[in-house]
Protein backbone atom coordinates (compact mmCIF):
# COMPACT_ATOMS: atom_id res chain seq x y z
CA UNK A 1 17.54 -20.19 -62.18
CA UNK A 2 21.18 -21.66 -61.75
CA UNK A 3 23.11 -20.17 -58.81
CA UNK A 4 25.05 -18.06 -60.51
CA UNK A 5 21.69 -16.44 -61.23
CA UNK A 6 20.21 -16.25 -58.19
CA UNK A 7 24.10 -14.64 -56.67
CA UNK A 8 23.32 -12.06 -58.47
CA UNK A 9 19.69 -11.65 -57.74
CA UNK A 10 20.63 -11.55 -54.23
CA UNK A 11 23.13 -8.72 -54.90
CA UNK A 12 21.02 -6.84 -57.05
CA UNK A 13 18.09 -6.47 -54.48
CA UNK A 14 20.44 -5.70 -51.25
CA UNK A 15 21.13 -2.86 -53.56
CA UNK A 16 17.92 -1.46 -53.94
CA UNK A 17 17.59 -1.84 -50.11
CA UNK A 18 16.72 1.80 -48.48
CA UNK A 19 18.72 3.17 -45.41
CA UNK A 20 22.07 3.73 -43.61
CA UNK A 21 24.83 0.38 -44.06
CA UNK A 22 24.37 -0.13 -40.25
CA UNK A 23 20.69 -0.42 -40.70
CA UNK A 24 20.43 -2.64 -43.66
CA UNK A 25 24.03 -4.48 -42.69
CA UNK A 26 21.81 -5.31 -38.75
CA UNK A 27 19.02 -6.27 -40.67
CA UNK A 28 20.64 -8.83 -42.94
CA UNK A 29 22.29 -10.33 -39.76
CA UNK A 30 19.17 -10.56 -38.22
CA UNK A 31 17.42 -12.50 -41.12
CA UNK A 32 20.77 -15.02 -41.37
CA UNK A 33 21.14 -15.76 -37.66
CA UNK A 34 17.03 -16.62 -37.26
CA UNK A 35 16.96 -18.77 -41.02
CA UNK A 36 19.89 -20.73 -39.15
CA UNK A 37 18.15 -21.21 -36.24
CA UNK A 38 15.49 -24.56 -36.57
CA UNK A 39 12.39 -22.39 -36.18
CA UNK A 40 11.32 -23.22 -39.75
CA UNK A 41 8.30 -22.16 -40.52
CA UNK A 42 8.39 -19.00 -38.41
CA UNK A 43 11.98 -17.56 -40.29
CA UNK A 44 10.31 -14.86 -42.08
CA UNK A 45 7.89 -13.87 -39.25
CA UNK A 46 10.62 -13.39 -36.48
CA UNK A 47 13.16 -11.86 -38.38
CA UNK A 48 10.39 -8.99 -39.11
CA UNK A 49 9.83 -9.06 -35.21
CA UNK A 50 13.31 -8.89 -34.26
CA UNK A 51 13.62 -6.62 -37.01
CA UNK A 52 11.36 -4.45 -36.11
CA UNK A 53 12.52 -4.70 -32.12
CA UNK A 54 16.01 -3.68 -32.77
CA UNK A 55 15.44 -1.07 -35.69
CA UNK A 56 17.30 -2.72 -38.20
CA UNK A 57 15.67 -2.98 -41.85
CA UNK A 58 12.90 -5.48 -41.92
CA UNK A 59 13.61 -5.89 -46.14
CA UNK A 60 16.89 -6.76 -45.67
CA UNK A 61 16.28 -9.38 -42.48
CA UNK A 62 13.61 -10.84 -44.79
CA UNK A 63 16.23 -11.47 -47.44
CA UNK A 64 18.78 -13.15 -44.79
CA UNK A 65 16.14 -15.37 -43.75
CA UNK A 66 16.68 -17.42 -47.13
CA UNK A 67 19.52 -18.57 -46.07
CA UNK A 68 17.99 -21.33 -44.47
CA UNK A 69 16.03 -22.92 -47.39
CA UNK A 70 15.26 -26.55 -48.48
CA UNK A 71 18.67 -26.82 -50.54
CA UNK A 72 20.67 -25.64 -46.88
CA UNK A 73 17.75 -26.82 -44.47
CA UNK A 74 19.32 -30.38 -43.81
CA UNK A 75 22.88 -29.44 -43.20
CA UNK A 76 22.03 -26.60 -41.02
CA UNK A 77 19.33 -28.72 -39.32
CA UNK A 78 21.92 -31.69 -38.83
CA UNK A 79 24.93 -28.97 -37.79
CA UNK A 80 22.78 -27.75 -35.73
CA UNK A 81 21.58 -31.01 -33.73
CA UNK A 82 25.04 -31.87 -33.63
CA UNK A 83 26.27 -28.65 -32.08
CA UNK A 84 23.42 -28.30 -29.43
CA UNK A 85 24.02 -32.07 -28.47
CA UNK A 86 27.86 -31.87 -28.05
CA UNK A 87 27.44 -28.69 -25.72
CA UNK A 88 24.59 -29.89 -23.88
CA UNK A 89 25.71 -33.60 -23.72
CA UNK A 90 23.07 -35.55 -25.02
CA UNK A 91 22.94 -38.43 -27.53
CA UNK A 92 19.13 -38.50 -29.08
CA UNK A 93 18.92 -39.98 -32.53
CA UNK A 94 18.06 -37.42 -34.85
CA UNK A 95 15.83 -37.91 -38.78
CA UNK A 96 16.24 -35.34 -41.61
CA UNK A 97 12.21 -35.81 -41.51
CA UNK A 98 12.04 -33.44 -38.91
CA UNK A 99 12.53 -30.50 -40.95
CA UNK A 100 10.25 -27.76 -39.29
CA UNK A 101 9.94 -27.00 -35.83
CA UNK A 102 6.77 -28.67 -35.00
CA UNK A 103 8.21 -31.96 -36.70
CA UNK A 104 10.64 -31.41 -33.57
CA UNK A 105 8.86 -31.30 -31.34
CA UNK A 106 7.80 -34.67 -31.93
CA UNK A 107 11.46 -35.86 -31.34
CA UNK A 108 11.09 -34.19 -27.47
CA UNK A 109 11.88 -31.85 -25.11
CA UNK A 110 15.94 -32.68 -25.00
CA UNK A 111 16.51 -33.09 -29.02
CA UNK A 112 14.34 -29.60 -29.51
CA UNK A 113 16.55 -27.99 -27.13
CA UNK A 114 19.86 -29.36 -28.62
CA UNK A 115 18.51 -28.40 -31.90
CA UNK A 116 17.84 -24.85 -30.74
CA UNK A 117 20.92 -24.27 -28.59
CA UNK A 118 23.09 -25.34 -31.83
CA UNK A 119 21.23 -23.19 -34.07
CA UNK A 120 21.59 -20.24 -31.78
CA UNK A 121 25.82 -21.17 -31.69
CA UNK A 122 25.82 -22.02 -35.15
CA UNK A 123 23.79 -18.64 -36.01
CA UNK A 124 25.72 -15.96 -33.92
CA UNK A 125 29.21 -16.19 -36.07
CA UNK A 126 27.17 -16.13 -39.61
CA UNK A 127 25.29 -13.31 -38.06
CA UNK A 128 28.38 -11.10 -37.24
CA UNK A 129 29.78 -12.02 -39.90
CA UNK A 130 27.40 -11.18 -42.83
CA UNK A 131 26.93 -7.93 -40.54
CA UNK A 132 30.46 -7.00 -41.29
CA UNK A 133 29.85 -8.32 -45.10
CA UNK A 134 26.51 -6.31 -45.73
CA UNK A 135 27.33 -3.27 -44.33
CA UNK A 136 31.01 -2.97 -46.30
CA UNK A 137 29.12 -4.08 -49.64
CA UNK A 138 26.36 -1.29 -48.77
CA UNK A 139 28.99 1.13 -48.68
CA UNK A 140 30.98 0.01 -51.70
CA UNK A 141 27.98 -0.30 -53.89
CA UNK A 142 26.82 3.18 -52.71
CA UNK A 143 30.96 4.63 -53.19
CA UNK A 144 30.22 2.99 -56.62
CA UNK A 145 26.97 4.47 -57.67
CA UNK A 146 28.34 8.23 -56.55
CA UNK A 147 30.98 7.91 -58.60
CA UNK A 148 29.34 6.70 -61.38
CA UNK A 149 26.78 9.61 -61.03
CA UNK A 150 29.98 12.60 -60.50
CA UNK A 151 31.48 11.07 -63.72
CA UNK A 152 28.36 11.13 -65.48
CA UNK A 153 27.99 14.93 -64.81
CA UNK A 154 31.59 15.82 -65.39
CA UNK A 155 30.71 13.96 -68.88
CA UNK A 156 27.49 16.27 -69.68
CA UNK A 157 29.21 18.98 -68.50
């Protein structure tokens, strides 16, 4: 599947989410900001749990989570060591072998932290962000699909 493809996928199933634009738009954010964060390979199951915790929809944070997948994994992995280390000050040398968390852990207790920290810094602007993007498309796809359905009536009419 080429990436046009998989665009529209995407699309097509935050469609057929379920729920208010709020709820699916906090959901989404949720699944972005935690498949930014280096917590690979517990995306999925704390996006459900934050989910879940904040009442946002649990499809739609399970979708975000794909962000963070083995095509994005390195830069966001890398960004994020980068990030963490420039706030926090330290200079560990850091391997794109490390590419779940408890790979990190073998690198220590500073270069897990920096990792973290950046992901977290990284994660917050994509999060608002694809808030604000999910929950305008929500409502544009829904405008669309009423409008759709009043000219289809006015049509049988």
């Amino acid at each position: 599947m080429n990436l046009k493809q998989k665009t529209a996928q995407f699309i097509e199933n935050v469609k057929q989410l379920k729920g208010d634009p709020h709820y699916i738009a906090a959901g989404m954010s949720i699944g972005i900001f935690i498949g930014i964060t280096p917590t690979f390979p517990f995306h999925t199951i704390l996006a459900l749990a934050l989910a879940y915790a904040l009442r946002a929809s649990k499809a739609a944070a399970a979708i975000g989570v794909w962000i963070g997948n083995p095509l994005t994994m390195p830069f966001l992995y890398l960004g994020s060591y980068k990030t963490g280390s420039i706030i926090l000050g330290t200079s560990i040398p850091f391997d794109m072998k490390y590419m779940t968390f408890t790979e990190l852990t073998k690198l220590g207790l500073k270069a897990t932290i920096s990792l973290m920290t950046g992901g977290v810094v990284i994660g917050i602007p994509f999060a608002v962000a694809s808030y604000l993007i999910t929950r305008r498309l929500v409502k544009k796809f829904r405008s669309r699909r009423r409008l759709l359905k009043v000219n289809q009536e006015k049509s049988v009419s």
